[in-house]
Protein backbone atom coordinates (compact mmCIF):
# COMPACT_ATOMS: atom_id res chain seq x y z
CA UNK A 1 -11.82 17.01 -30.76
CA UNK A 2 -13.93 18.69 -33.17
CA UNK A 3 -11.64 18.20 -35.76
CA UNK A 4 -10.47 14.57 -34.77
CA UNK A 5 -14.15 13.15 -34.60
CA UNK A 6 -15.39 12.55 -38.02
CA UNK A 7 -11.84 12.17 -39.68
CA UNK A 8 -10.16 9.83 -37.39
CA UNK A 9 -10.75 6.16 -36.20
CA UNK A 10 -11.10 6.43 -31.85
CA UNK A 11 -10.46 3.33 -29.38
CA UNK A 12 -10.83 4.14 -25.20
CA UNK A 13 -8.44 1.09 -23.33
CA UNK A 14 -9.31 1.14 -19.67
CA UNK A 15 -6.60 -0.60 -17.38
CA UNK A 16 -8.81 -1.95 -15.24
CA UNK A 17 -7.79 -1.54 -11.81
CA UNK A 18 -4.18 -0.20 -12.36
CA UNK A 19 -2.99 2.28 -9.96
CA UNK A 20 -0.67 5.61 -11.02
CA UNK A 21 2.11 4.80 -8.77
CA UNK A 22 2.85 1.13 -10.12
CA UNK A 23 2.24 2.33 -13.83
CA UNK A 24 4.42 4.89 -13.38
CA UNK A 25 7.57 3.43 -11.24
CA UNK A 26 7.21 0.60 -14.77
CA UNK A 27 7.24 3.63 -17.64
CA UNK A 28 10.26 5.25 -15.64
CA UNK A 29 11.95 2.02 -15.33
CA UNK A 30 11.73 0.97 -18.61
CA UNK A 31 9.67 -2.16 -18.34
CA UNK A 32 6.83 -0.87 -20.31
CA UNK A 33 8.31 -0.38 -23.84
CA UNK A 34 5.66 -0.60 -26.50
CA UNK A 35 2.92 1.78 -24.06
CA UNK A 36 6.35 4.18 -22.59
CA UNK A 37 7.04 4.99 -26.41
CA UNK A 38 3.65 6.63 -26.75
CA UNK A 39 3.28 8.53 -23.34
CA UNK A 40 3.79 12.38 -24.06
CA UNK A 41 7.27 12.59 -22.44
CA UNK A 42 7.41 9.07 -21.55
CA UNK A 43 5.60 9.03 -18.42
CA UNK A 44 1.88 8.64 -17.30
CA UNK A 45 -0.10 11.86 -16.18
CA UNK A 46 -1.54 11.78 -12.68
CA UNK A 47 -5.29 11.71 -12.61
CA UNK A 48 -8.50 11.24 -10.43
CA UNK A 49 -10.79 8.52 -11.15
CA UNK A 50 -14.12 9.58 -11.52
CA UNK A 51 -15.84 6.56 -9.77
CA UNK A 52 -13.82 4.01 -6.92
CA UNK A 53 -14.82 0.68 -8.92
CA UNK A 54 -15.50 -0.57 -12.81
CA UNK A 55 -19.24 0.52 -12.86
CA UNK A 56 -19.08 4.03 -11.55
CA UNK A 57 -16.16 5.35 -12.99
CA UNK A 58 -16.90 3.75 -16.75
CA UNK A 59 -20.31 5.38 -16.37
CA UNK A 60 -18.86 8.09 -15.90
CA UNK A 61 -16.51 7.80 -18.60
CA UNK A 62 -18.70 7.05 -20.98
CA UNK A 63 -21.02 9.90 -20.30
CA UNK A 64 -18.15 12.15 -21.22
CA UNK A 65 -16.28 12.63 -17.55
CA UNK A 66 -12.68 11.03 -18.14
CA UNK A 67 -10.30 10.62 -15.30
CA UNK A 68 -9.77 14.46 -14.22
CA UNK A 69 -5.96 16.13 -14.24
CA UNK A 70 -4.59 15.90 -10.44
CA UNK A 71 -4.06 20.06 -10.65
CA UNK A 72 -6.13 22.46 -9.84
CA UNK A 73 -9.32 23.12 -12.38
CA UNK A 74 -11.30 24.04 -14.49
CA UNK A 75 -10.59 21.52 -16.77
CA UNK A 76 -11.93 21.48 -20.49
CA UNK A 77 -12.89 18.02 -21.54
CA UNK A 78 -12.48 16.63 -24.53
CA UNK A 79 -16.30 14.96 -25.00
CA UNK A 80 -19.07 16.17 -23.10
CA UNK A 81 -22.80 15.73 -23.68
CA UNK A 82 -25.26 18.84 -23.74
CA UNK A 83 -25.57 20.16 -20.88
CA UNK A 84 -26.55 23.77 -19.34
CA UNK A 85 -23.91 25.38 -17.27
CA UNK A 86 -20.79 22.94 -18.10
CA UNK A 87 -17.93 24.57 -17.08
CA UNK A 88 -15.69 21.82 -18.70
CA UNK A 89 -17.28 22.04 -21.75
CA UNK A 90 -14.65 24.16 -24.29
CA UNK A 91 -14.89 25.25 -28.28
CA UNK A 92 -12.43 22.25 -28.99
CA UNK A 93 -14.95 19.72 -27.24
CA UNK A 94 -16.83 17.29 -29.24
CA UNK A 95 -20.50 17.96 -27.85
CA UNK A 96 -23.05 15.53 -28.53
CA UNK A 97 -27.09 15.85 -27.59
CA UNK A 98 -27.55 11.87 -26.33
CA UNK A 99 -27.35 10.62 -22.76
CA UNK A 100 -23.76 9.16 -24.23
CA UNK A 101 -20.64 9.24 -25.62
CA UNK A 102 -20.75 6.10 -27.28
CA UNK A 103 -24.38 6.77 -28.49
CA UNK A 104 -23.05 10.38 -29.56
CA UNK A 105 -20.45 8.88 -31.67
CA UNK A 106 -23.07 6.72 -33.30
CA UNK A 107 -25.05 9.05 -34.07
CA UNK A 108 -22.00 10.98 -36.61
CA UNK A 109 -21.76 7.52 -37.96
CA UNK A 110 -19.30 5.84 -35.79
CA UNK A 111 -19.68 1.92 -35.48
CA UNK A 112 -19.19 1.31 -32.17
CA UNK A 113 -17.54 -1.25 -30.38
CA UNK A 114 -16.75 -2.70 -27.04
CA UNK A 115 -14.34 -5.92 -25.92
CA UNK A 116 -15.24 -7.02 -22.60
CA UNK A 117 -13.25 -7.67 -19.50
CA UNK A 118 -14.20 -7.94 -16.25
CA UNK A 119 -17.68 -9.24 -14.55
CA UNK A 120 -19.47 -5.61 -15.54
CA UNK A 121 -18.99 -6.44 -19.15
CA UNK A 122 -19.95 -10.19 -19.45
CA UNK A 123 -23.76 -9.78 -20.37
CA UNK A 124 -24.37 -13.26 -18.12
CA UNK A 125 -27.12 -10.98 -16.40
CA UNK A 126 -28.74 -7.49 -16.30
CA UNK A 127 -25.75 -5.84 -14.74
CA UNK A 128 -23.26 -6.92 -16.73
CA UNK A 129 -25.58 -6.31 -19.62
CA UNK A 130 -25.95 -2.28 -18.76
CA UNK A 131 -22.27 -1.07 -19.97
CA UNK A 132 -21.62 -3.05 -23.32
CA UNK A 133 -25.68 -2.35 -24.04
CA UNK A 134 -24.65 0.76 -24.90
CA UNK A 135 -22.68 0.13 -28.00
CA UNK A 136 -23.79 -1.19 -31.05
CA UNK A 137 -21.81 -4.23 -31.02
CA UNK A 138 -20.16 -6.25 -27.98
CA UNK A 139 -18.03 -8.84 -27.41
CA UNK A 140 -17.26 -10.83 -24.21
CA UNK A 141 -15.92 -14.66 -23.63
CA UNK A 142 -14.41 -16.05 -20.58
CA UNK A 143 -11.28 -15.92 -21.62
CA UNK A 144 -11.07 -12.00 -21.93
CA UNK A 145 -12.07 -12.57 -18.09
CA UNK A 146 -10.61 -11.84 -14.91
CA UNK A 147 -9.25 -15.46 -14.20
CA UNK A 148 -7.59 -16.24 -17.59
CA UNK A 149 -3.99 -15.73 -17.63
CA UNK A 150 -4.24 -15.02 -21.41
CA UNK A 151 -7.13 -12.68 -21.19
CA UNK A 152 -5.31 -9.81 -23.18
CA UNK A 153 -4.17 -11.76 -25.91
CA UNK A 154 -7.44 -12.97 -26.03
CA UNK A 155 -9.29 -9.79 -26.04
CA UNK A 156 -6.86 -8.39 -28.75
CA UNK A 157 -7.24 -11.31 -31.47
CA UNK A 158 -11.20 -10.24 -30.90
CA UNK A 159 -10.21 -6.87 -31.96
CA UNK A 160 -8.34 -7.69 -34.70
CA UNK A 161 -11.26 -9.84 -36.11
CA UNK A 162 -13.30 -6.35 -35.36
CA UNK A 163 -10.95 -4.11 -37.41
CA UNK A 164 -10.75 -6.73 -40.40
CA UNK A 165 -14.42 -7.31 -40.59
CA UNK A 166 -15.10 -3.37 -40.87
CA UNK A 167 -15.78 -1.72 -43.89
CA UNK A 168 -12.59 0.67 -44.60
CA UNK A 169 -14.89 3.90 -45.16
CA UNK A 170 -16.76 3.26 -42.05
CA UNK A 171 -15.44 5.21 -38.96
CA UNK A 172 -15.04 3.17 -35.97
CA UNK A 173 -14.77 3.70 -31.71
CA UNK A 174 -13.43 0.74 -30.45
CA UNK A 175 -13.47 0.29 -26.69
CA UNK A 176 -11.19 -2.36 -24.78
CA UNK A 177 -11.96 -2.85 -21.10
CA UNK A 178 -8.19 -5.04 -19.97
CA UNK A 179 -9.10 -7.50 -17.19
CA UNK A 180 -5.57 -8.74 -16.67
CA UNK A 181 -4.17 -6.52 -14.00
CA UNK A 182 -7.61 -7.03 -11.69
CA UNK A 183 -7.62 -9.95 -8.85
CA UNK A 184 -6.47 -12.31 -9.49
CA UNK A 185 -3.09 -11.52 -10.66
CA UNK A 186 -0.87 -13.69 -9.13
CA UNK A 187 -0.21 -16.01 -12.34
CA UNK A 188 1.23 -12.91 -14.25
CA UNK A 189 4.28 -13.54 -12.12
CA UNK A 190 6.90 -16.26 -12.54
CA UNK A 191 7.32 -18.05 -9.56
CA UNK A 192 4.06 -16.69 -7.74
CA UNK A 193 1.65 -18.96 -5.78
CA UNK A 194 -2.17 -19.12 -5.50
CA UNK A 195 -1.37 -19.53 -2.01
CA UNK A 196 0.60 -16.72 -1.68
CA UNK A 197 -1.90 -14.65 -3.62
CA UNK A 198 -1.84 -11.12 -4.89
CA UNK A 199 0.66 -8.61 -4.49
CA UNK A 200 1.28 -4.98 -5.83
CA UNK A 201 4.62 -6.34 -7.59
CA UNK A 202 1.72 -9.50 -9.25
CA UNK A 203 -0.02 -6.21 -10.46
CA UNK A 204 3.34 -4.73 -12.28
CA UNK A 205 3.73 -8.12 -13.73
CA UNK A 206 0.18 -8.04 -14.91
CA UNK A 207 1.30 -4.63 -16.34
CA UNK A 208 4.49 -5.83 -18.31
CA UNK A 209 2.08 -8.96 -19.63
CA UNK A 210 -0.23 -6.19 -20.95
CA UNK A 211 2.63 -4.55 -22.70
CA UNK A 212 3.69 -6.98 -24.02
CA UNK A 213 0.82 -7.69 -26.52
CA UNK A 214 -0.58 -4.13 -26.63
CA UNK A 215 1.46 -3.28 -29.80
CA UNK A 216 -1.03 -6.25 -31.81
CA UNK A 217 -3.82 -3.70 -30.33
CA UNK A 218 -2.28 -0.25 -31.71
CA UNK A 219 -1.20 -2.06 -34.83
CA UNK A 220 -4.87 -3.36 -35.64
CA UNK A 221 -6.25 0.06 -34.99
CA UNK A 222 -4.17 2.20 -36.60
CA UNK A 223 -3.77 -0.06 -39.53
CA UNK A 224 -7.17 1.49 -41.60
CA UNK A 225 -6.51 5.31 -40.63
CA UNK A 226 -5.02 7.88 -37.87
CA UNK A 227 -6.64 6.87 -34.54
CA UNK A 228 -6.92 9.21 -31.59
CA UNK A 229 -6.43 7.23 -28.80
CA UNK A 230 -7.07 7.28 -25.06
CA UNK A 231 -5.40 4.62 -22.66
CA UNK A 232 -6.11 5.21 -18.53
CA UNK A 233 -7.06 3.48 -15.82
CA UNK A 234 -10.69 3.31 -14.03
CA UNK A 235 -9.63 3.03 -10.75
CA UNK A 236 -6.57 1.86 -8.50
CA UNK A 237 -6.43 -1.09 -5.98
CA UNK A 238 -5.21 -1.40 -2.50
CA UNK A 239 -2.83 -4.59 -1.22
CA UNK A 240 -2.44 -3.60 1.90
CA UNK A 241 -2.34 -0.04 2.46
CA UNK A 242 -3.77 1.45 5.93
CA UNK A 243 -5.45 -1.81 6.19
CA UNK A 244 -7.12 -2.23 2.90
CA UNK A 245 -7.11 -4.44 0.29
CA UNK A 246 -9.25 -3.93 -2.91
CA UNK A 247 -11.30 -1.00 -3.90
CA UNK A 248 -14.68 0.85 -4.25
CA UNK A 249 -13.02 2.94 -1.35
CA UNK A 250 -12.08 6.46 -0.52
CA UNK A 251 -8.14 5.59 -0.50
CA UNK A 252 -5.75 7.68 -2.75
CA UNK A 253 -3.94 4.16 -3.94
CA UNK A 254 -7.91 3.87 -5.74
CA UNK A 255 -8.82 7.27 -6.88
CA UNK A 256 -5.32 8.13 -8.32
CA UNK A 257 -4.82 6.70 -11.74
CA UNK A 258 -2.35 7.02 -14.76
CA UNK A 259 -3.94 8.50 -17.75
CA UNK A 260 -2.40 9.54 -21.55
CA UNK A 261 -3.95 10.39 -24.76
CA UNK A 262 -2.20 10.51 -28.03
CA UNK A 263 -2.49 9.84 -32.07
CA UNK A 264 -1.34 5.99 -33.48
CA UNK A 265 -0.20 7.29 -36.91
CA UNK A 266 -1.94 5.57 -39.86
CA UNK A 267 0.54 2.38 -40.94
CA UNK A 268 2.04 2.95 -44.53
């Protein structure tokens, strides 16, 4: 990472709430084109969440901890703040001395940006102020929000309007927290019912709606220079399983999540 930061553009998407074995079943299928055709080997790798809900685990994130590889460790991280007796911290990982990635980056000359998604990101109140106060610019409406069925196309005209308004020498992080495959979900599939509510098969349909527009995203960002990117998910979701429905729990369905990282080429 050493050698990306600096000389490449970054963007972090977060999935928010998508679990491994629904992202997975999708890339294997073939239902996921446009993210499938930029997993290394075409399929998702299996990883641990670092928190059980949206605040925890993007704290986490953001302070350097991605979602961990499923097999046994050490792992060497890719970002990690200073910090005496890291044992995940490796000669190719960018180390920054602030409390934060996203600081970290800023402070190499990164502008750095986040678009909103779910409740932790809408600045309506201290809480939801905390995770997009760390960048240097933030974005939220309610229509990048939970109950919008257009929320992603939504949150990726924002971006576009980021990338365009940015100077072409200036380096950028962009950050993209998805809201559309958290409750509700039901509306992503044809057919479904409020009624009937959510399912995990409303959650893969939430998944092929985000697919469907992601390739405006990677387009946008790789359109000023090589971007290094990372797309994963913060946490899974429960419909059902052993009783439980939902998350901030200690069930695998929640701490299991897909995770990839790999370069957009700069469009000629």
């Amino acid at each position: 990472m050493n050698e990306v930061v600096g000389s490449h553009d970054l963007l972090m998407v977060t999935l928010d709430t998508l679990r491994y074995d629904v992202a997975q079943e999708l890339a294997a299928e073939g239902r996921i084109p446009n993210l499938a055709r930029h997993l290394p080997g075409g399929a998702w790798e299996r990883r641990h969440a670092p928190g059980s809900f949206t605040y925890a685990s993007h704290q986490a994130m953001f302070a350097g901890f991605l979602p961990t590889p499923a097999t046994p460790g050490p792992h060497p991280r890719l970002f990690a703040a200073v910090f005496a007796g890291s044992e995940t911290t490796a000669d190719g990982t960018f180390v920054y001395d602030t409390p934060d990635l996203v600081s970290g980056l800023a402070a190499v000359g990164y502008r750095t940006v986040c678009v909103g998604g779910v409740g932790f990101f809408n600045k309506r109140g201290p809480l939801g102020s905390v995770l997009p106060g760390l960048f240097q610019e933030s974005h939220w409406e309610p229509e990048f929000g939970v109950p919008s069925p257009t929320s992603f196309e939504a949150q990726v005209t924002r971006a576009e309007e980021v990338v365009a308004g940015l100077p072409q020498e200036r380096r950028l992080f962009l950050f993209v927290n998805v809201s559309a495959l958290h409750q509700p979900n039901w509306f992503h599939l044809p057919g479904a019912t409020r009624e009937a509510g959510d399912t995990r098969v409303t959650h893969a349909a939430a998944l092929e709606y985000v697919d469907r527009h992601i390739g405006r995203l990677f387009d946008a960002v790789r359109s000023r220079r090589r971007c290094f990117t990372i797309v994963c998910s913060d946490h899974g979701t429960a419909y059902g399983e052993d009783g439980h429905t939902g998350h901030r729990i200690g069930h695998d369905v929640v701490w299991t999540v897909p995770y990839a990282h790999f370069f957009l080429d700069e469009a000629r």
